[in-house]
PDB file of N, CA and C in Angstrom:
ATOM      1  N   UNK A   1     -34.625 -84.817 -71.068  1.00  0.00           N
ATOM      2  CA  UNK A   1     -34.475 -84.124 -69.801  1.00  0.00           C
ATOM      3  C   UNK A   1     -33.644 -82.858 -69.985  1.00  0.00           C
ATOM      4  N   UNK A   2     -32.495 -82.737 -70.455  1.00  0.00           N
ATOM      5  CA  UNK A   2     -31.801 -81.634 -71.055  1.00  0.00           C
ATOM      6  C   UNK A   2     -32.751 -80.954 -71.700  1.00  0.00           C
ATOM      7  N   UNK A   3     -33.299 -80.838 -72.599  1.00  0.00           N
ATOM      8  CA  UNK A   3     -34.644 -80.177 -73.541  1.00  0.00           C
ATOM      9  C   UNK A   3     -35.269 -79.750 -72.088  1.00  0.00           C
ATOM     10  N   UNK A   4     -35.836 -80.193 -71.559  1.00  0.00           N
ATOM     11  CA  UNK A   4     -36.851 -79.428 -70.330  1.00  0.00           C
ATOM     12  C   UNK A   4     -36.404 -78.540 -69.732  1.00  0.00           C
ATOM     13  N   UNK A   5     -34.729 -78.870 -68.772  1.00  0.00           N
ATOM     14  CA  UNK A   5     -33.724 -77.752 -68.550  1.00  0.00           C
ATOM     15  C   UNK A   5     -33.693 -76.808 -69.059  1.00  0.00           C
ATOM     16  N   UNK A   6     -32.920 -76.276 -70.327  1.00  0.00           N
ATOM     17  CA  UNK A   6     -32.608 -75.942 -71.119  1.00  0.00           C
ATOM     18  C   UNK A   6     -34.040 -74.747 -71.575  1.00  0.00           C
ATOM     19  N   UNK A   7     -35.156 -75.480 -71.885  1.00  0.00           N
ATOM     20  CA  UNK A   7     -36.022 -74.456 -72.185  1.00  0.00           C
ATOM     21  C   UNK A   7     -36.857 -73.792 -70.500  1.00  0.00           C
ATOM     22  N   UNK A   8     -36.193 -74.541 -69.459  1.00  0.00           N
ATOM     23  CA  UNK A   8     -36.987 -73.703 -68.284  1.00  0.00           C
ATOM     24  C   UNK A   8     -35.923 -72.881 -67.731  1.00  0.00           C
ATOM     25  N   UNK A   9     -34.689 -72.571 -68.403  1.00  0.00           N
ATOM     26  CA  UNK A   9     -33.733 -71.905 -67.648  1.00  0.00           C
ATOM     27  C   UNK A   9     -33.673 -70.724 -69.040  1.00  0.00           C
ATOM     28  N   UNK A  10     -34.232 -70.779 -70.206  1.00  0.00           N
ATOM     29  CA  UNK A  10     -34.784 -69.931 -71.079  1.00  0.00           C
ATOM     30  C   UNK A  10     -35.672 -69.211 -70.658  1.00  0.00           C
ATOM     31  N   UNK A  11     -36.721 -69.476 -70.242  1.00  0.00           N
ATOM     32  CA  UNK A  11     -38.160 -69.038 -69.943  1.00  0.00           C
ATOM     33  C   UNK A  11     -37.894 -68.313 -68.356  1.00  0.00           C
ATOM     34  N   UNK A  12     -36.739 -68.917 -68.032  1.00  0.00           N
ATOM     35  CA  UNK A  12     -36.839 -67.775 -66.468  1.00  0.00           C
ATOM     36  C   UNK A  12     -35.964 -66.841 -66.850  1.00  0.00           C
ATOM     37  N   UNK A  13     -34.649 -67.047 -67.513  1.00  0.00           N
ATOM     38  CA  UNK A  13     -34.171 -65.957 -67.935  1.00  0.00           C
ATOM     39  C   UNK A  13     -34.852 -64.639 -68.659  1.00  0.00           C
ATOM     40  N   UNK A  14     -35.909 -65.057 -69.615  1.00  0.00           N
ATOM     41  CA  UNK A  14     -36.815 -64.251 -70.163  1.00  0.00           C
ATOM     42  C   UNK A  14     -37.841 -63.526 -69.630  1.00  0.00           C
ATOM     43  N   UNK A  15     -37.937 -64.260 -68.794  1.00  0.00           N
ATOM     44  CA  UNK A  15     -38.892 -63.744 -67.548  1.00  0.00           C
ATOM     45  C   UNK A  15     -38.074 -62.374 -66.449  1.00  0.00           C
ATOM     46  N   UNK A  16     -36.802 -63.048 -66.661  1.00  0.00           N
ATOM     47  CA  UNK A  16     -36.359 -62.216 -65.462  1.00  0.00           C
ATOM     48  C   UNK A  16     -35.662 -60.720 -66.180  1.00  0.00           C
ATOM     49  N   UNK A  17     -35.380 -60.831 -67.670  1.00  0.00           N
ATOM     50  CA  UNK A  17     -35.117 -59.538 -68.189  1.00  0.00           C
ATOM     51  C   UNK A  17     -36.582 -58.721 -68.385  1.00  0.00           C
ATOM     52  N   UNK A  18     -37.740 -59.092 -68.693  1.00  0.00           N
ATOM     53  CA  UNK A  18     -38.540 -58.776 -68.896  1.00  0.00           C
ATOM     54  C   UNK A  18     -39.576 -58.080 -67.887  1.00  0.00           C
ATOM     55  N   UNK A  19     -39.249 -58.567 -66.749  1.00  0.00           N
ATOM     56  CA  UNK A  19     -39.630 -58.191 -65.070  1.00  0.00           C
ATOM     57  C   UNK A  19     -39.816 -56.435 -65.090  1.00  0.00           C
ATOM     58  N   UNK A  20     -38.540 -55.805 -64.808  1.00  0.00           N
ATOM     59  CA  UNK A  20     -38.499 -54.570 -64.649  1.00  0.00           C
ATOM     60  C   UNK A  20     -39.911 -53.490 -65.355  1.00  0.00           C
ATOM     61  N   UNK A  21     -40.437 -53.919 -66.601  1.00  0.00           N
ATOM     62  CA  UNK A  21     -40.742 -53.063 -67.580  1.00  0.00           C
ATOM     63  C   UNK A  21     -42.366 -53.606 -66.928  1.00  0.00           C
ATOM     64  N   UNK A  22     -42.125 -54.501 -66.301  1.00  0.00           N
ATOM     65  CA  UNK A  22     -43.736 -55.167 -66.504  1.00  0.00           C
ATOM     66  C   UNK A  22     -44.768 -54.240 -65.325  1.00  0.00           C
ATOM     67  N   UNK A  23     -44.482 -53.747 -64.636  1.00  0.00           N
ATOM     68  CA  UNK A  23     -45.318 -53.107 -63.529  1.00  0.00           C
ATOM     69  C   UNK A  23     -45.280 -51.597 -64.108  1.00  0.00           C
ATOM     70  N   UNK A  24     -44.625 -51.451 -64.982  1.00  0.00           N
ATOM     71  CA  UNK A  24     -45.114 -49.882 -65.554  1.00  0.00           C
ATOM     72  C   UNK A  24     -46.141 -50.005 -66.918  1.00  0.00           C
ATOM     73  N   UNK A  25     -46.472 -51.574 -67.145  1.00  0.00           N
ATOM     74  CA  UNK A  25     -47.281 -50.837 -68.257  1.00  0.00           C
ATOM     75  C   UNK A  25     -48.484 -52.128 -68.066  1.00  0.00           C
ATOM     76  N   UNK A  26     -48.642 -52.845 -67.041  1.00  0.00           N
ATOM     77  CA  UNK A  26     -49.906 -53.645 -66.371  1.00  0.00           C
ATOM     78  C   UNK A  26     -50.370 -52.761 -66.214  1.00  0.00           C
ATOM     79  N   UNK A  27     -52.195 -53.175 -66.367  1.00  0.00           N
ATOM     80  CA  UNK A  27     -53.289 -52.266 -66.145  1.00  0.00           C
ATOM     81  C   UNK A  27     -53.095 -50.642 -65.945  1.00  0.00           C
ATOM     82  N   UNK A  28     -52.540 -50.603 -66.933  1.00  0.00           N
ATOM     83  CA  UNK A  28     -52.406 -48.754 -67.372  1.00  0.00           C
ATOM     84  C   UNK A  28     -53.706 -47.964 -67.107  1.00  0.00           C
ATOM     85  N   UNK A  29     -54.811 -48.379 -66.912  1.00  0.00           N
ATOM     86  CA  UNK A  29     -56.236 -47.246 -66.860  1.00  0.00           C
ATOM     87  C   UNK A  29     -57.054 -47.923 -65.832  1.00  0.00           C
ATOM     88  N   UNK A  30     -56.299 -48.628 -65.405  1.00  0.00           N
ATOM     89  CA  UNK A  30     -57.318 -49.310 -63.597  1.00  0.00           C
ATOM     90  C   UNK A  30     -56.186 -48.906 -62.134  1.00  0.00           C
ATOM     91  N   UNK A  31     -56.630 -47.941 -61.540  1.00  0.00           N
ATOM     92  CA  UNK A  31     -55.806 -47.336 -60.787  1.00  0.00           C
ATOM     93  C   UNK A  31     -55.332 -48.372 -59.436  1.00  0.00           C
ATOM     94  N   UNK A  32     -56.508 -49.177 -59.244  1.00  0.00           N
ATOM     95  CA  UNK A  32     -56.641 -50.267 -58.053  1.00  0.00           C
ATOM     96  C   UNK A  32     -55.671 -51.394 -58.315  1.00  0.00           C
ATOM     97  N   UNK A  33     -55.824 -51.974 -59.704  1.00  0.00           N
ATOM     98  CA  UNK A  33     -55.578 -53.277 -60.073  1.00  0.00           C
ATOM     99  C   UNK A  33     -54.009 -52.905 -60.926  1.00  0.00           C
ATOM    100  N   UNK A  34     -53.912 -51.523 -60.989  1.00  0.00           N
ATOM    101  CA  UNK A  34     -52.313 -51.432 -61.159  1.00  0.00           C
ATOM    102  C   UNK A  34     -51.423 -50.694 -59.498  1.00  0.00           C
ATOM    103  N   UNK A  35     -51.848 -50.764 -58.537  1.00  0.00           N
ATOM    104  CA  UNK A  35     -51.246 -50.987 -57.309  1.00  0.00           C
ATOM    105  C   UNK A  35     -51.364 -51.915 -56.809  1.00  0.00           C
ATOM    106  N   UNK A  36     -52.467 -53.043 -57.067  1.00  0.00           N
ATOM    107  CA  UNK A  36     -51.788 -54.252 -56.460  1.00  0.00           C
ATOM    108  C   UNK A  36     -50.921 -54.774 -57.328  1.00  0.00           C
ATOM    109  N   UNK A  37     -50.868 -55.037 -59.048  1.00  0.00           N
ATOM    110  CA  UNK A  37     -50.210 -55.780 -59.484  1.00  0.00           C
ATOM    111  C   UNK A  37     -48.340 -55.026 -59.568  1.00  0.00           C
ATOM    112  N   UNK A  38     -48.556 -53.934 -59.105  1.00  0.00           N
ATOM    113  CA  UNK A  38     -47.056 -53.413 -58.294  1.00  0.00           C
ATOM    114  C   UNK A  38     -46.574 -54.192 -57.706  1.00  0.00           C
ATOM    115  N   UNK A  39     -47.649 -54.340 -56.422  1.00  0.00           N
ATOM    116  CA  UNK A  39     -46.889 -54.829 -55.277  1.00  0.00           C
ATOM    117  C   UNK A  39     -46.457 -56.340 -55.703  1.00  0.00           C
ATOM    118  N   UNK A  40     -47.444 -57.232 -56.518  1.00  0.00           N
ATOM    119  CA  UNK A  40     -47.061 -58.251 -56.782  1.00  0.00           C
ATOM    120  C   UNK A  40     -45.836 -58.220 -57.449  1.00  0.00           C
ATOM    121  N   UNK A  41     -45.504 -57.499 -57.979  1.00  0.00           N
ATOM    122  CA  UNK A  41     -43.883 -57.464 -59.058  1.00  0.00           C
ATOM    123  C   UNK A  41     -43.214 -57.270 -57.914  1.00  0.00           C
ATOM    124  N   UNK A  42     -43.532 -56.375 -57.133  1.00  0.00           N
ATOM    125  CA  UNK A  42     -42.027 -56.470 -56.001  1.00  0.00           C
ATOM    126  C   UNK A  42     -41.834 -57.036 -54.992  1.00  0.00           C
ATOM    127  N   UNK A  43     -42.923 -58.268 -55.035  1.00  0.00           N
ATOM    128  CA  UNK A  43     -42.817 -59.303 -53.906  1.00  0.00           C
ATOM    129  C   UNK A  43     -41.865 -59.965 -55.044  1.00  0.00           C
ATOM    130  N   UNK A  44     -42.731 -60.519 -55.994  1.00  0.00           N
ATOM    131  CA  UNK A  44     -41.798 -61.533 -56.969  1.00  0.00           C
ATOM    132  C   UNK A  44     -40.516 -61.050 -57.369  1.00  0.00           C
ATOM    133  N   UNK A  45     -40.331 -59.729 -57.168  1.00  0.00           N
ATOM    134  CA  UNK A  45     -38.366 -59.307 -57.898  1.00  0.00           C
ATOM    135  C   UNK A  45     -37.703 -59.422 -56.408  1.00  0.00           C
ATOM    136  N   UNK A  46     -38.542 -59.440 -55.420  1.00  0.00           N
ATOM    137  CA  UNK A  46     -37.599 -59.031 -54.286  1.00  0.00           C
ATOM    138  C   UNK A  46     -37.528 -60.644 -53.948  1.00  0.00           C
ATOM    139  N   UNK A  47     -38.174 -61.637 -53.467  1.00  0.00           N
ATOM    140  CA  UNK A  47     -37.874 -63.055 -53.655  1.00  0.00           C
ATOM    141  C   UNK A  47     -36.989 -64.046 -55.018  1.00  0.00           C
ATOM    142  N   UNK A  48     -37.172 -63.691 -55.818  1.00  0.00           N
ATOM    143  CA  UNK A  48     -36.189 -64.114 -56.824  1.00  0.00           C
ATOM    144  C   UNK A  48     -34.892 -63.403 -56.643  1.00  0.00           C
ATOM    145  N   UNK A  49     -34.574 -62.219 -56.758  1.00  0.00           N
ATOM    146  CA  UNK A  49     -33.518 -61.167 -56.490  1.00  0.00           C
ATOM    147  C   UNK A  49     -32.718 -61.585 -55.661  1.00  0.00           C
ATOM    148  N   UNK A  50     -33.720 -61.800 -54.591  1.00  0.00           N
ATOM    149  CA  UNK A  50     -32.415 -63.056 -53.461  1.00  0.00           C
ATOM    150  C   UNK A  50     -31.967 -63.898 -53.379  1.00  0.00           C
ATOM    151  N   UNK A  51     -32.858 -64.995 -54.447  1.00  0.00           N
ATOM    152  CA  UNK A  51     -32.806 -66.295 -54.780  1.00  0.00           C
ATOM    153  C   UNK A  51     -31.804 -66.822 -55.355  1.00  0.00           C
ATOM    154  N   UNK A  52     -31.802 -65.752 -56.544  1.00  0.00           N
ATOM    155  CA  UNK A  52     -30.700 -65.567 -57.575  1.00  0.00           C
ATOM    156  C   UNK A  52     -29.727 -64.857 -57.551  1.00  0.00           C
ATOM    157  N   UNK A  53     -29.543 -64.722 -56.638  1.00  0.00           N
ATOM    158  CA  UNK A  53     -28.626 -63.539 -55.998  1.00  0.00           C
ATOM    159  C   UNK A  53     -26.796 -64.073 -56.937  1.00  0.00           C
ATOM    160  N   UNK A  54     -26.645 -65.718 -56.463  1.00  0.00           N
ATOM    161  CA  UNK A  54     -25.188 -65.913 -57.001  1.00  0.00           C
ATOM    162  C   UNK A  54     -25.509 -66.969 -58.237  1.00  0.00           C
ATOM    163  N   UNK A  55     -26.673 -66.117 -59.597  1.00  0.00           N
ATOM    164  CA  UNK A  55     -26.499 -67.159 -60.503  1.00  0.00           C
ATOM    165  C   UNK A  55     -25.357 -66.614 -61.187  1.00  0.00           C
ATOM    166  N   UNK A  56     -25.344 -67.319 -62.200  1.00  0.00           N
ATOM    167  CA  UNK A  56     -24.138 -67.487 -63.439  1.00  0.00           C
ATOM    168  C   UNK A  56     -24.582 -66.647 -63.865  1.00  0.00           C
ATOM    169  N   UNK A  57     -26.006 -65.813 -64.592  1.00  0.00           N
ATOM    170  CA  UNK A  57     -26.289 -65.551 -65.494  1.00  0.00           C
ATOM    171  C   UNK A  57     -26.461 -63.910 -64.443  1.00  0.00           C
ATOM    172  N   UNK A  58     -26.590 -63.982 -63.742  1.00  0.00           N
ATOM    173  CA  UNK A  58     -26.808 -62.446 -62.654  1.00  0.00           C
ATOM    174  C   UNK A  58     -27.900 -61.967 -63.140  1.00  0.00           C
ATOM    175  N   UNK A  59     -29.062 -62.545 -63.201  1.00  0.00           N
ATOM    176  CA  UNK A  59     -30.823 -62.203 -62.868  1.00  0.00           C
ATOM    177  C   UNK A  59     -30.918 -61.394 -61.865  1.00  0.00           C
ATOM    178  N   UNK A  60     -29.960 -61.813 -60.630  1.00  0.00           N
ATOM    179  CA  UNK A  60     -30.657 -60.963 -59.482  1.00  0.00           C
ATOM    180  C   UNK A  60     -31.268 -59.544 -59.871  1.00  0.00           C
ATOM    181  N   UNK A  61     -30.032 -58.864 -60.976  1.00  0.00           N
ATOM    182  CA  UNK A  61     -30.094 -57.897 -60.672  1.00  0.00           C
ATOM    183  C   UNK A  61     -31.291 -57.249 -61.698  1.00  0.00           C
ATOM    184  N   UNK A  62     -31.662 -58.115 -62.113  1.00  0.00           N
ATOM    185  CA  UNK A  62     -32.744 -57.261 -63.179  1.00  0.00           C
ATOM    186  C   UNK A  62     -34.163 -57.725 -62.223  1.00  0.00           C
ATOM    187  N   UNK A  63     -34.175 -58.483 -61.444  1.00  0.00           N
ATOM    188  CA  UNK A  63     -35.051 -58.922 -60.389  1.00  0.00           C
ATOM    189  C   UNK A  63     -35.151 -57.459 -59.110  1.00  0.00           C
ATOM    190  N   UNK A  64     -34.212 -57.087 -58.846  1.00  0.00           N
ATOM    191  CA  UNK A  64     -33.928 -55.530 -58.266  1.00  0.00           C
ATOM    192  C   UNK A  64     -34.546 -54.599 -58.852  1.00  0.00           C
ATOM    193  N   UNK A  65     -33.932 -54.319 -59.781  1.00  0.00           N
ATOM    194  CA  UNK A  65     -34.564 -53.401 -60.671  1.00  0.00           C
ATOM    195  C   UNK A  65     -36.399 -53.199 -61.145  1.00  0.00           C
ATOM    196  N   UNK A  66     -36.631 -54.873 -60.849  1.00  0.00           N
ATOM    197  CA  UNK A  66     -38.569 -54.678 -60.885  1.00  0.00           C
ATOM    198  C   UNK A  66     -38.776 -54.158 -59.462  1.00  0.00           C
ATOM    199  N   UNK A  67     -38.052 -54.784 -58.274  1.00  0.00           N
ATOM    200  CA  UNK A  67     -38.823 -53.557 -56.924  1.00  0.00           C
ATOM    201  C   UNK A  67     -38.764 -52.126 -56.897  1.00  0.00           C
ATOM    202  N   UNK A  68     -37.504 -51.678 -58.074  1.00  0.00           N
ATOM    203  CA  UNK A  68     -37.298 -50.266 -57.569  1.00  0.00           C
ATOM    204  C   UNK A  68     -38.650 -49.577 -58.522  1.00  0.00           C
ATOM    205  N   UNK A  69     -38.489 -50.350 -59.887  1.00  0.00           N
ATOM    206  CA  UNK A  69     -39.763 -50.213 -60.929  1.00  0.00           C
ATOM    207  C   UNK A  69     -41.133 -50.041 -60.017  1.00  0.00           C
ATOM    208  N   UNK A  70     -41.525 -51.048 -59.294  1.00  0.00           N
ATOM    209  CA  UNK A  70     -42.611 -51.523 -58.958  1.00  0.00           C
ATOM    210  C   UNK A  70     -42.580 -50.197 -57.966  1.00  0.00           C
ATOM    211  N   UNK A  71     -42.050 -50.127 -56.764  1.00  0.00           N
ATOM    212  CA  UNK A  71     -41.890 -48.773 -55.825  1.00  0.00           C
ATOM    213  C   UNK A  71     -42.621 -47.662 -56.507  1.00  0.00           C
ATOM    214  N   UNK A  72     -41.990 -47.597 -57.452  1.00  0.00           N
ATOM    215  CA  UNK A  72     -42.447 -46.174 -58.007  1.00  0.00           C
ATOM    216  C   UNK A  72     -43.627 -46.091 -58.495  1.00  0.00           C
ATOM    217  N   UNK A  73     -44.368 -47.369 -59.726  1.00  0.00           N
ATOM    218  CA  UNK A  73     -45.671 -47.526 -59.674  1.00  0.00           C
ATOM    219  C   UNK A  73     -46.469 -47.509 -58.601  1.00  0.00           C
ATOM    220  N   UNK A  74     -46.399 -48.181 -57.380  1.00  0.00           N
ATOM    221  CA  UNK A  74     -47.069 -48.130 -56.132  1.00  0.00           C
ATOM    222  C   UNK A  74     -47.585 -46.891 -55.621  1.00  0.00           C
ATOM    223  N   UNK A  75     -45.813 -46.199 -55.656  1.00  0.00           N
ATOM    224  CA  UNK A  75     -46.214 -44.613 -54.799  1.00  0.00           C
ATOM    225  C   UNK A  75     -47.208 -43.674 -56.192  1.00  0.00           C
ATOM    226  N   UNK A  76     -46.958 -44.338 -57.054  1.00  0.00           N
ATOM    227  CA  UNK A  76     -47.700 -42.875 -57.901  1.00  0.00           C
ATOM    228  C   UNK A  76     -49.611 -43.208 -58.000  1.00  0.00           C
ATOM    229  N   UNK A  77     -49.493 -45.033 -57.572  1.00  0.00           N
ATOM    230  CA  UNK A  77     -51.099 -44.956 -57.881  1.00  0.00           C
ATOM    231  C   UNK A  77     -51.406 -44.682 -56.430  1.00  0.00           C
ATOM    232  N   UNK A  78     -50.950 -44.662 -55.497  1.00  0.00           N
ATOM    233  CA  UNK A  78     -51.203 -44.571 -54.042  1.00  0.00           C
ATOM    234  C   UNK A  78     -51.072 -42.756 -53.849  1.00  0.00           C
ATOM    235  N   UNK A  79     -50.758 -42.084 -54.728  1.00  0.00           N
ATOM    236  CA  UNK A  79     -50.905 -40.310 -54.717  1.00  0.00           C
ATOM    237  C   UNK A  79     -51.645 -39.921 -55.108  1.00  0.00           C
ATOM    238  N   UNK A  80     -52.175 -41.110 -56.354  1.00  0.00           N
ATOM    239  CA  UNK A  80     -53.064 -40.274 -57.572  1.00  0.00           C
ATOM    240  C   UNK A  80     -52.548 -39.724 -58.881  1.00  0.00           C
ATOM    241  N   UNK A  81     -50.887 -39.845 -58.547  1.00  0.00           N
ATOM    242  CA  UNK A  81     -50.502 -39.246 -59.759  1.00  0.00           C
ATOM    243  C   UNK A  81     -50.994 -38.969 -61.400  1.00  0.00           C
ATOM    244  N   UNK A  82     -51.156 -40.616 -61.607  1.00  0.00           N
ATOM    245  CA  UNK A  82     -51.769 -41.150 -62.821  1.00  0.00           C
ATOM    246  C   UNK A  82     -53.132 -40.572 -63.281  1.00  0.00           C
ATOM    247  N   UNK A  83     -53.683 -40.179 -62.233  1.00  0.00           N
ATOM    248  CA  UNK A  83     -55.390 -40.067 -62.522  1.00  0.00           C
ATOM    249  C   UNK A  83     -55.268 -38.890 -63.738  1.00  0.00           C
ATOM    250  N   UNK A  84     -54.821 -37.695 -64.036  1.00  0.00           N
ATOM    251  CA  UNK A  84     -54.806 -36.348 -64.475  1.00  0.00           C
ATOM    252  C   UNK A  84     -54.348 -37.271 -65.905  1.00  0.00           C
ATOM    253  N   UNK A  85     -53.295 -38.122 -66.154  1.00  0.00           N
ATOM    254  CA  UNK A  85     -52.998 -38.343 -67.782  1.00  0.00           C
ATOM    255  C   UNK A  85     -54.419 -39.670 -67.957  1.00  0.00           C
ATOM    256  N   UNK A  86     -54.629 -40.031 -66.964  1.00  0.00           N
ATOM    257  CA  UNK A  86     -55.695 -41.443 -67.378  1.00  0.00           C
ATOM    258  C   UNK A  86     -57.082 -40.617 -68.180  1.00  0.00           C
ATOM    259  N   UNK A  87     -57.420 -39.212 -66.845  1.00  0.00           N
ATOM    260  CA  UNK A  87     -58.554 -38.438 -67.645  1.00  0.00           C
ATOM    261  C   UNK A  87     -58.472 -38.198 -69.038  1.00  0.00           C
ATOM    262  N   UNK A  88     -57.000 -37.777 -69.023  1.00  0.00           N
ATOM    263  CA  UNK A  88     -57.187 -36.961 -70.889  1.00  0.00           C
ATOM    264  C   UNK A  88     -57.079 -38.043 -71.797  1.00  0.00           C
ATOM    265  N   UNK A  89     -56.461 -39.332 -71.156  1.00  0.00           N
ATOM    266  CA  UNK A  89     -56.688 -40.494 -72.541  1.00  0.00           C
ATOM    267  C   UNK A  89     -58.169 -40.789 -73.032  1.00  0.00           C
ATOM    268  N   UNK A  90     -58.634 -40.885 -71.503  1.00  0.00           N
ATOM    269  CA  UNK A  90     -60.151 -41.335 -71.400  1.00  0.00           C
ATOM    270  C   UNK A  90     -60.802 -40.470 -72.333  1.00  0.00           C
ATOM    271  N   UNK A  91     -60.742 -39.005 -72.253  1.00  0.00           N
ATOM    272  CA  UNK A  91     -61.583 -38.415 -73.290  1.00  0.00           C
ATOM    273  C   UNK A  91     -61.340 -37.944 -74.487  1.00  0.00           C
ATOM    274  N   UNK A  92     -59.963 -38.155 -74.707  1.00  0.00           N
ATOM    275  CA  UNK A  92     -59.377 -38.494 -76.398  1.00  0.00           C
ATOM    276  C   UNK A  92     -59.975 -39.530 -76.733  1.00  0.00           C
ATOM    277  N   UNK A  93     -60.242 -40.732 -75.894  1.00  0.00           N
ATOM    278  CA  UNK A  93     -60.442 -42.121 -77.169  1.00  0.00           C
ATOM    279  C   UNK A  93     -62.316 -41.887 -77.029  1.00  0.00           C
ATOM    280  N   UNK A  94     -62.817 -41.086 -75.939  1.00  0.00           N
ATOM    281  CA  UNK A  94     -64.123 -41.097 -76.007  1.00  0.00           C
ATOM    282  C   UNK A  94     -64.573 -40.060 -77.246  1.00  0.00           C
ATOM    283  N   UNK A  95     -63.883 -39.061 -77.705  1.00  0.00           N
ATOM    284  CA  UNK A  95     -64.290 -37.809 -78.360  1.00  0.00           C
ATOM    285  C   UNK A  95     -64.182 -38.841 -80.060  1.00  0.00           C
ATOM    286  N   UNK A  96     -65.277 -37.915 -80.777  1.00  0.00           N
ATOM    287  CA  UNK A  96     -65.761 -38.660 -81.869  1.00  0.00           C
ATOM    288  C   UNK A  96     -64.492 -38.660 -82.908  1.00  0.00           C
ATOM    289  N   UNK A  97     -64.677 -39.313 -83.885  1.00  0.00           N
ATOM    290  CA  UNK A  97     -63.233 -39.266 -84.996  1.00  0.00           C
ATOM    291  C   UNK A  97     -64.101 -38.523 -86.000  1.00  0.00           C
ATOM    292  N   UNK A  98     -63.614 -37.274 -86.372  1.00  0.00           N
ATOM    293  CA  UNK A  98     -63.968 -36.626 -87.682  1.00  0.00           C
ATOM    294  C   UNK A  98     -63.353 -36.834 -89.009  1.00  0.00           C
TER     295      UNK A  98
END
């Protein structure tokens, strides 16, 4: 029972440093399916964030840090921002290799 603890209070900790970074680099070249999976990061940082608000280990705050992350992904696929660097990847990896 300790062993189960122990590795699920691992796996959320890992989860919860790892949060922030994750909505900037989900579905990098699908403009749709990287504004919803935004919003999903900042439902999930903003519900944990509160959750965890008085752990030992202070997750909250890297749980924060994925809504402010996620915010900013949202507003840039919701402008279009992305579209202008998505084109030029698109036709770098399409153009032939000499």
């Amino acid at each position: 029972m300790e062993f189960l603890v122990l590795t699920l209070s691992v796996a959320f900790l890992c989860t919860a440093y790892a949060w922030p970074v994750i909505p900037l680099i989900v579905y990098p070249m699908n403009r749709r399916r990287g504004f919803w999976a935004a919003l999903y990061c900042c439902a999930v940082g903003a519900f944990f964030g509160i959750g965890s608000m008085y752990s030992h280990f202070y997750v909250g705050a890297f749980f924060e840090a994925a809504v402010f992350t996620s915010a900013v992904r949202a507003a840039a696929e919701a402008a279009g921002i992305l579209e202008k660097p998505r084109g030029a990847w698109r036709k770098r990896r399409a153009a032939p290799v000499q």
